[in-house]
Every structure is written in structure tokens, then in C-alpha cells.
N, C-alpha and C. Protein backbone atom coordinates (compact mmCIF):
# COMPACT_ATOMS: atom_id res chain seq x y z
N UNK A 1 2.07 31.61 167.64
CA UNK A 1 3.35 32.01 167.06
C UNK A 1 3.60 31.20 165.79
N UNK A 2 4.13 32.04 164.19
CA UNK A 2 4.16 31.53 163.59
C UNK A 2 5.61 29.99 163.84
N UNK A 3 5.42 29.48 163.00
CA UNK A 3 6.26 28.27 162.92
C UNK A 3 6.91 27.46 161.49
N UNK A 4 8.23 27.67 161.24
CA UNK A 4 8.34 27.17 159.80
C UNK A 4 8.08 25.45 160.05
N UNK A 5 7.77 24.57 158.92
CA UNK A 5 7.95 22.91 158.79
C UNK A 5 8.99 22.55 157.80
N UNK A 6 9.44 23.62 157.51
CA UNK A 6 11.11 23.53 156.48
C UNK A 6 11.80 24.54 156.28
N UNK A 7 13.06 24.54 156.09
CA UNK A 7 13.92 25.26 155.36
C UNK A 7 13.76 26.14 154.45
N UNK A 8 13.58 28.08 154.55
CA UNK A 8 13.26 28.66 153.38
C UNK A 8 14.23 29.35 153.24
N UNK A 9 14.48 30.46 152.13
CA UNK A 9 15.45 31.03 151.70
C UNK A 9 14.76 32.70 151.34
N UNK A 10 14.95 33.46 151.95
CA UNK A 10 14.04 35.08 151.57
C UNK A 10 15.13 35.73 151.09
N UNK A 11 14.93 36.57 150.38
CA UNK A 11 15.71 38.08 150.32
C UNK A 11 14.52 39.25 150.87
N UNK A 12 15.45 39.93 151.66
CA UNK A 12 15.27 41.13 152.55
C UNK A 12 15.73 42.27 151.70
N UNK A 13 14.62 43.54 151.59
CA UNK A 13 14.17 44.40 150.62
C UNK A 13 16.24 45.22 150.21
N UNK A 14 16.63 45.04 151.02
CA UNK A 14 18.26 44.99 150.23
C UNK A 14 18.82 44.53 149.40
N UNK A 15 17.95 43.16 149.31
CA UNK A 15 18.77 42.00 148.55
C UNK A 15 19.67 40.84 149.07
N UNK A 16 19.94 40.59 150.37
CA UNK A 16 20.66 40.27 151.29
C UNK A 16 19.78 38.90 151.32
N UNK A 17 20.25 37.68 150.56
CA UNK A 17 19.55 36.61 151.07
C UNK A 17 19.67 36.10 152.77
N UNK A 18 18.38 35.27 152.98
CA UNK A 18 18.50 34.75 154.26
C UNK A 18 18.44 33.53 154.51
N UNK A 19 18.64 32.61 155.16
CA UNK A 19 18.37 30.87 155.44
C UNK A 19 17.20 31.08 156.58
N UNK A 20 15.65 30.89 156.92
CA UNK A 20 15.40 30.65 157.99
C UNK A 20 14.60 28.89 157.91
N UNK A 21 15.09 28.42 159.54
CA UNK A 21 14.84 27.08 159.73
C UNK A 21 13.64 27.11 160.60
N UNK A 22 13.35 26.03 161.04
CA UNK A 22 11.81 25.70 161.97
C UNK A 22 12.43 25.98 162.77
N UNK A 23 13.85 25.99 163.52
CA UNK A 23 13.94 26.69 164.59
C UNK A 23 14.29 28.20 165.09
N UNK A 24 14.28 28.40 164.04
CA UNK A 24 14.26 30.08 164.15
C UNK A 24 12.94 30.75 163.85
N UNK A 25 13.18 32.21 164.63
CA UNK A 25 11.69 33.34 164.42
C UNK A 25 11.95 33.80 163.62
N UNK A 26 10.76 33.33 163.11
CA UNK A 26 10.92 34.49 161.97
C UNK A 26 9.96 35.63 161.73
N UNK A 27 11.11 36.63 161.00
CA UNK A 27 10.57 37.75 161.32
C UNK A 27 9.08 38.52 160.40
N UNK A 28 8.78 39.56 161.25
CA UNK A 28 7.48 39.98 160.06
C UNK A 28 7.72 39.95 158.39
N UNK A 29 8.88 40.74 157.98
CA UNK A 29 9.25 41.16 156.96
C UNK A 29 9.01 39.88 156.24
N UNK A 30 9.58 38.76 156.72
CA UNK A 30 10.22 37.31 155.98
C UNK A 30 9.05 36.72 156.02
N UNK A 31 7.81 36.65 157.06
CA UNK A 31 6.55 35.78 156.88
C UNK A 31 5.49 36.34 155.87
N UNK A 32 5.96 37.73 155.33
CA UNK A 32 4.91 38.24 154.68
C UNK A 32 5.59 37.92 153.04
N UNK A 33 6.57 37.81 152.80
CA UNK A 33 7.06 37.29 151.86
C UNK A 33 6.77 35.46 151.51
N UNK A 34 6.74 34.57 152.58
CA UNK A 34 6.78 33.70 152.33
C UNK A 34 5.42 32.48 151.79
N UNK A 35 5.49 31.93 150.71
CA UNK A 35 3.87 32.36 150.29
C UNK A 35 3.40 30.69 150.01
N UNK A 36 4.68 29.66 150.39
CA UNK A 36 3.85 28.62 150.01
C UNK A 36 3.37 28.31 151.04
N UNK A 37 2.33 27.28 151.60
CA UNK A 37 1.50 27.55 152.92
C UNK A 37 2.02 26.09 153.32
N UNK A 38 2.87 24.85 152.48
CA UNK A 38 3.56 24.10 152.46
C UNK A 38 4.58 24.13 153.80
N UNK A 39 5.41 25.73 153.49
CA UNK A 39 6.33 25.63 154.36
C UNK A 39 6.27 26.19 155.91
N UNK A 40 5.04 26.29 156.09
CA UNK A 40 4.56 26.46 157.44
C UNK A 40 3.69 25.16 158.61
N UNK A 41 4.58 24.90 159.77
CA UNK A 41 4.01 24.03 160.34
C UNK A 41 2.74 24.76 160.88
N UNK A 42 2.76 26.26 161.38
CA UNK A 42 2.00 26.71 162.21
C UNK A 42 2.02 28.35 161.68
N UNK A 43 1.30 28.78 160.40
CA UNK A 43 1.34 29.66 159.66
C UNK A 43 0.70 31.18 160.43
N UNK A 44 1.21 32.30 160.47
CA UNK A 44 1.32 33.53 160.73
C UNK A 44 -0.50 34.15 160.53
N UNK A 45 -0.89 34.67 161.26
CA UNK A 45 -2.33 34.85 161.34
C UNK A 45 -2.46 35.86 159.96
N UNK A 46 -1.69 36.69 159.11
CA UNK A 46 -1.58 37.38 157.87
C UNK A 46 -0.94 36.58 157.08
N UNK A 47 -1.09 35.43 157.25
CA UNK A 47 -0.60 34.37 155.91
C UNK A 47 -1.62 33.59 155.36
N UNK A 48 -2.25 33.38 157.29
CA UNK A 48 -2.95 31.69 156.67
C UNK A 48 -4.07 32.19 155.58
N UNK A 49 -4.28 32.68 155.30
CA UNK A 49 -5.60 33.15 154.15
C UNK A 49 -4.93 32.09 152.84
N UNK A 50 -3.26 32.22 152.62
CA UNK A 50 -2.45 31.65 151.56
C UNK A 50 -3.24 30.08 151.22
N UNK A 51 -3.47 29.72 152.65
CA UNK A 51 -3.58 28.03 152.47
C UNK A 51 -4.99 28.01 152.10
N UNK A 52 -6.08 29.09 151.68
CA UNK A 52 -7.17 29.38 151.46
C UNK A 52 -7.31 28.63 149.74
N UNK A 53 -7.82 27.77 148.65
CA UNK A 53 -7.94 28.54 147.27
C UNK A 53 -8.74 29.96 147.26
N UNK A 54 -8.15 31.00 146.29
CA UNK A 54 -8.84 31.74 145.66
C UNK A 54 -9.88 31.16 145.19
N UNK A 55 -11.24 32.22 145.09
CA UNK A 55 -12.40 31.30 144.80
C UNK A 55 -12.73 32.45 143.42
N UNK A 56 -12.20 33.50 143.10
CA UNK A 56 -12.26 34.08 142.20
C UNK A 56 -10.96 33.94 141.35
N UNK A 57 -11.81 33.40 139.69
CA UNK A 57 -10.82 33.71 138.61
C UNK A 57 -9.66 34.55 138.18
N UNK A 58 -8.70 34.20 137.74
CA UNK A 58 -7.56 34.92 137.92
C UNK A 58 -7.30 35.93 136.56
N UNK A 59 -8.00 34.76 135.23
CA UNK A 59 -8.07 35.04 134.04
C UNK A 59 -9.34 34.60 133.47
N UNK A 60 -9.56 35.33 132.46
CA UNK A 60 -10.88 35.25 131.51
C UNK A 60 -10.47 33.99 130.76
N UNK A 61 -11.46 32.99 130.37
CA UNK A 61 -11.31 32.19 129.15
C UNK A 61 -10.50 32.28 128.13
N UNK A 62 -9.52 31.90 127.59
CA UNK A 62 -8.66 31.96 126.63
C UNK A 62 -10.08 32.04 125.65
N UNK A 63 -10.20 33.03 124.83
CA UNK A 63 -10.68 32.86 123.14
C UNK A 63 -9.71 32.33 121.91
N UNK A 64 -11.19 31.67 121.22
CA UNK A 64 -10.72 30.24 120.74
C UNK A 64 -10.66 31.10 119.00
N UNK A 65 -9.76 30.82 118.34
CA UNK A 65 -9.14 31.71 117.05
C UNK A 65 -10.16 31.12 115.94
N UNK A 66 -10.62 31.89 114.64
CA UNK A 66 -11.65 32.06 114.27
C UNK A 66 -11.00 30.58 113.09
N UNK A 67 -12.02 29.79 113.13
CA UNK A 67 -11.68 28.69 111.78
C UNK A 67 -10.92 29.37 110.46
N UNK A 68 -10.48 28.71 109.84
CA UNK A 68 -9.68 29.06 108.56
C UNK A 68 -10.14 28.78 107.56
N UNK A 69 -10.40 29.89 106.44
CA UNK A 69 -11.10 28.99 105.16
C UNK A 69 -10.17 28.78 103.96
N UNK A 70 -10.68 27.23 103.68
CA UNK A 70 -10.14 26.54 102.54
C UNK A 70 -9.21 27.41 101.36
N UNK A 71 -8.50 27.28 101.08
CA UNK A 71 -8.11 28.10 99.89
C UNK A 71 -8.41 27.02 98.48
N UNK A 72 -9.28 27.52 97.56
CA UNK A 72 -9.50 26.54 96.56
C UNK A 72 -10.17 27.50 95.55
């Protein structure tokens, strides 16, 4: 069973913020939203992947802007 280790704050697809604590369940909707892997003592079997790094790049290399020539 998932398990919070702190205090989070969700909004529910209404907009309706929520408070949930480590002692409350929380629900599907709210664990699939919640994404730092920080705030789980005992993280949701469709979360824990979160506490994973990505092992694939997110972005290409910034390209580096072409030198400037002298004006003379």
C-alpha cells in the first residue's frame, strides 16, 4: 500500500485543491499526479519507476553559435 513521508498538496481534474498527509489514503487519481519520489515513504507500484533516473536524453546538445568575424 502506497504511503506518503510528507505533506502534499494536488489539484483534482476540477481544480479543487487537496491537503493529503502520511496518514491518509491516498487516492489513485492523486498518486498518479504526484511525481516527486521524495514524498513517498512507500511509493505506489505505477510511481516507483519516478525514483528510477531516466537513462535516455531529454534534449539534443545545445549547438554552439558560429564565431564572429572581425570587422576591419
Amino acid at each position: 500500500m502506497a504511503k506518503l513521508a510528507t505533506v502534499v498538496h494536488v489539484t483534482d481534474d476540477k481544480g479543487v485543491s487537496h491537503v493529503l498527509t502520511p496518514a491518509d489514503e491516498v487516492p489513485a487519481w492523486a498518486a498518479s499526479q504526484i511525481t516527486n519520489p521524495k514524498a513517498w515513504a512507500v511509493p505506489p507500484a505505477s510511481v516507483s519507476r519516478l525514483a528510477e533516473p531516466d537513462s535516455t536524453p531529454s534534449k539534443s546538445p545545445a549547438k554552439r553559435a558560429a564565431p564572429r568575424r572581425k570587422a576591419g
